[in-house]
Protein backbone atom coordinates (compact mmCIF):
# COMPACT_ATOMS: atom_id res chain seq x y z
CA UNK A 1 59.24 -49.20 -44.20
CA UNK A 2 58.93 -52.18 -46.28
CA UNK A 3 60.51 -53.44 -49.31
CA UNK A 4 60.26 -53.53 -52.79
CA UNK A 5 58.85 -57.27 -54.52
CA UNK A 6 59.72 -56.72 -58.72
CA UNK A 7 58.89 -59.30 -60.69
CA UNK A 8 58.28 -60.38 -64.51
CA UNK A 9 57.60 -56.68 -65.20
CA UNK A 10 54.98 -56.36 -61.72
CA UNK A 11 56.21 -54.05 -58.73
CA UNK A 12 54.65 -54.78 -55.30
CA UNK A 13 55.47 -52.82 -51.93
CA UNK A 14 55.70 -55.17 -49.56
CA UNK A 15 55.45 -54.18 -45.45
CA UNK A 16 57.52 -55.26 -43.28
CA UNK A 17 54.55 -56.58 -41.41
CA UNK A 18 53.92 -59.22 -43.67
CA UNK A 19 54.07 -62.62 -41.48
CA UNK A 20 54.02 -65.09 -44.75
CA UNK A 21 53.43 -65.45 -47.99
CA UNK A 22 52.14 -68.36 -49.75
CA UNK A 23 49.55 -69.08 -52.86
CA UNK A 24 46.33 -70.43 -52.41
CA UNK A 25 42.87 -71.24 -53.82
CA UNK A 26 39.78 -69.21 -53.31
CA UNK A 27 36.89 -71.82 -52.69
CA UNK A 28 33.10 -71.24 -52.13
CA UNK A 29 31.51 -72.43 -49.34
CA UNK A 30 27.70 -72.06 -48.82
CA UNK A 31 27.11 -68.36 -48.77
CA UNK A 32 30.99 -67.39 -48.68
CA UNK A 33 34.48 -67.79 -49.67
CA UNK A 34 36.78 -69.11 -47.90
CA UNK A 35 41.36 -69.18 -48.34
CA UNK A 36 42.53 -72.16 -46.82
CA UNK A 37 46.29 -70.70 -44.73
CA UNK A 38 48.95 -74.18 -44.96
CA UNK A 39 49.01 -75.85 -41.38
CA UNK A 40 53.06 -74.86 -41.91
CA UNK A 41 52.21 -71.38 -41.67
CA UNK A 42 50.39 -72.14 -38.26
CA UNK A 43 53.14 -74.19 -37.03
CA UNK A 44 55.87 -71.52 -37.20
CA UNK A 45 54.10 -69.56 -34.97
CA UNK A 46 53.85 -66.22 -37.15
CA UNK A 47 49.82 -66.56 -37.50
CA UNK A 48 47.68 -67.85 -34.69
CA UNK A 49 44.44 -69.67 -35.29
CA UNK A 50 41.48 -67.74 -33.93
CA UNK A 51 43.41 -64.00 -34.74
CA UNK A 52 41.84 -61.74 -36.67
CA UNK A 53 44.34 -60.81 -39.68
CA UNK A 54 44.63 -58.17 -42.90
CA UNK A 55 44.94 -60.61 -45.94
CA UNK A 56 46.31 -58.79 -49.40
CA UNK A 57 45.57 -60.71 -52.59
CA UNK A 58 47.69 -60.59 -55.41
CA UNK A 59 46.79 -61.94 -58.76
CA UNK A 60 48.95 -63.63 -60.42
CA UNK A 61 49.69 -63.74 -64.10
CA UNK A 62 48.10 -66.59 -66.14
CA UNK A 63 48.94 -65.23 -69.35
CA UNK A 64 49.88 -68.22 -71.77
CA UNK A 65 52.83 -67.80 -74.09
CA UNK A 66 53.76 -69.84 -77.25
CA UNK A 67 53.20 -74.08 -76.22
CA UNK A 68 56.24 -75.27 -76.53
CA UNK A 69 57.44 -78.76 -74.41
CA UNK A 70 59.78 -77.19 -72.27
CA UNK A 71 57.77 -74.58 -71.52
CA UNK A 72 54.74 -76.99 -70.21
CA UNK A 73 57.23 -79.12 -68.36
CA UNK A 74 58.58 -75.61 -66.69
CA UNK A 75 55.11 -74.69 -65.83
CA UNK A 76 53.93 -77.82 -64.11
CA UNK A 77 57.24 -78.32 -62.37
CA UNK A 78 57.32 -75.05 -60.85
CA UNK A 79 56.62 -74.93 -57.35
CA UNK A 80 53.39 -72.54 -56.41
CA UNK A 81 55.44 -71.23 -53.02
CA UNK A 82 58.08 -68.68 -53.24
CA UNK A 83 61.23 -70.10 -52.82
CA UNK A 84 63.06 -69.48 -49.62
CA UNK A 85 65.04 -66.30 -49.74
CA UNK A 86 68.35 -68.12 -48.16
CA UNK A 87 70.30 -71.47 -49.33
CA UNK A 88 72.24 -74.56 -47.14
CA UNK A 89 75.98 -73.30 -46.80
CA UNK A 90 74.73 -69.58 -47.56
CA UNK A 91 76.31 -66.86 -44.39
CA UNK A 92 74.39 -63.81 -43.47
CA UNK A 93 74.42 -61.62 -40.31
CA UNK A 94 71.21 -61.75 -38.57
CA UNK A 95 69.60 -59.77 -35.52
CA UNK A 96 68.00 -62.56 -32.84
CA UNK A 97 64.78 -60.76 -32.49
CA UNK A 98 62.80 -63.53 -30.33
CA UNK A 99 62.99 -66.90 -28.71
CA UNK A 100 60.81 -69.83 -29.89
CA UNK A 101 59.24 -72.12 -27.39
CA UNK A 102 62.11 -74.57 -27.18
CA UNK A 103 63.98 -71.49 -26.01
CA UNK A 104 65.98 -70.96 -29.93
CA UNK A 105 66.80 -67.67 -31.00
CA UNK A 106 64.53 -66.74 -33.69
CA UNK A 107 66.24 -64.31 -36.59
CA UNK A 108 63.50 -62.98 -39.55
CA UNK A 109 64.97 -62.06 -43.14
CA UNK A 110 63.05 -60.91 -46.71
CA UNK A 111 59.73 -61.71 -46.68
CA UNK A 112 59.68 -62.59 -42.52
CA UNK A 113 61.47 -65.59 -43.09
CA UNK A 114 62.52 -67.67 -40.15
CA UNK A 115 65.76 -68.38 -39.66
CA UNK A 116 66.07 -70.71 -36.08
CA UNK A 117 69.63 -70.31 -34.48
CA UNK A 118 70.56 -72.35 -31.83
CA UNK A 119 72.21 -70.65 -28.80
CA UNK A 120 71.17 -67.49 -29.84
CA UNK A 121 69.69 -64.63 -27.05
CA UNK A 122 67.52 -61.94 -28.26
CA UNK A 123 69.03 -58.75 -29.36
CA UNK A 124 72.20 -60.72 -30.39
CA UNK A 125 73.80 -59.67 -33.70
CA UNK A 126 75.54 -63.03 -35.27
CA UNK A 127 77.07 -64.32 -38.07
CA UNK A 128 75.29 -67.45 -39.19
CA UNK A 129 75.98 -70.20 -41.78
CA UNK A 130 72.81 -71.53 -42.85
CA UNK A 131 72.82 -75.60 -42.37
CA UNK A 132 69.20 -76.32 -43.50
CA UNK A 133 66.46 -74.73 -45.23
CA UNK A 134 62.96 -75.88 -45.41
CA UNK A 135 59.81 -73.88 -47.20
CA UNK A 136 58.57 -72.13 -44.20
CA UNK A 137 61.77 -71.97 -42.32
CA UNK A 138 66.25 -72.62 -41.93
CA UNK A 139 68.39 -73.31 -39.45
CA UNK A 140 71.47 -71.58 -38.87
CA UNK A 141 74.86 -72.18 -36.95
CA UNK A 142 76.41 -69.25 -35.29
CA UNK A 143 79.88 -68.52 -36.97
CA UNK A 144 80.78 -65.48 -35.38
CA UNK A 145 79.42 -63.61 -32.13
CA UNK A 146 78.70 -60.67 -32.31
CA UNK A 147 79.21 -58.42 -35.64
């Protein structure tokens, strides 16, 4: 299964084995290429140095519109990393699906986003408000037991 990424008129399939997503430079490097992965992405724990991994690239559109000042000011503002898919006093029901190494429960919405809940066993279902989000992962508080 997987789910469906649409955006400014581009569709992507998107599997639910996808671990992160983040934007990046291709740089040479003697006789190769190398993508640098953010030392965030290594410290959730979803990608292990040393693993071997199947990377997708997808271009992105640098099509330039009409130069206007707003639109440059947009443009330079806007962050290269998709935004997390959750927000600070947002509630969802999550499904604890492991337990990080200081023994948290570990939830994973759109995209594999962490979301850390305190308390939390595996295979709990829990109703969670969401008390602080960072790029590569949120905390939540359970709300509600069991759902």
């Amino acid at each position: 299964m997987g789910f469906r990424l649409e955006t400014e008129g581009l569709t992507v399939e998107i599997s639910d084995k996808l671990l992160c997503l983040f934007s990046t430079d291709v740089s040479a490097e003697d006789d190769r290429y190398v993508i640098e992965v953010p030392r965030q992405e290594i410290e959730t724990g979803d990608v292990e140095p040393g693993e071997i991994y199947r990377v997708a690239l997808i271009s992105r559109d640098r099509e330039e519109t009409d130069s206007s000042a707003s639109t440059t000011t947009q443009r330079t503002s806007a962050p290269s990393e998709p935004q997390p898919p959750v927000e600070v006093g947002e509630t969802r029901y999550v499904e604890i699906e492991d337990i990080g190494k200081q023994g948290d429960g570990i939830a994973r919405v759109e995209r594999g986003y962490v979301i850390i809940v305190p308390g939390a066993e595996v295979g709990e279902r829990v109703k969670i408000e969401v008390t602080e989000v960072k790029s590569n992962f949120a905390v939540g508080e359970i709300i509600e037991e069991t759902f």
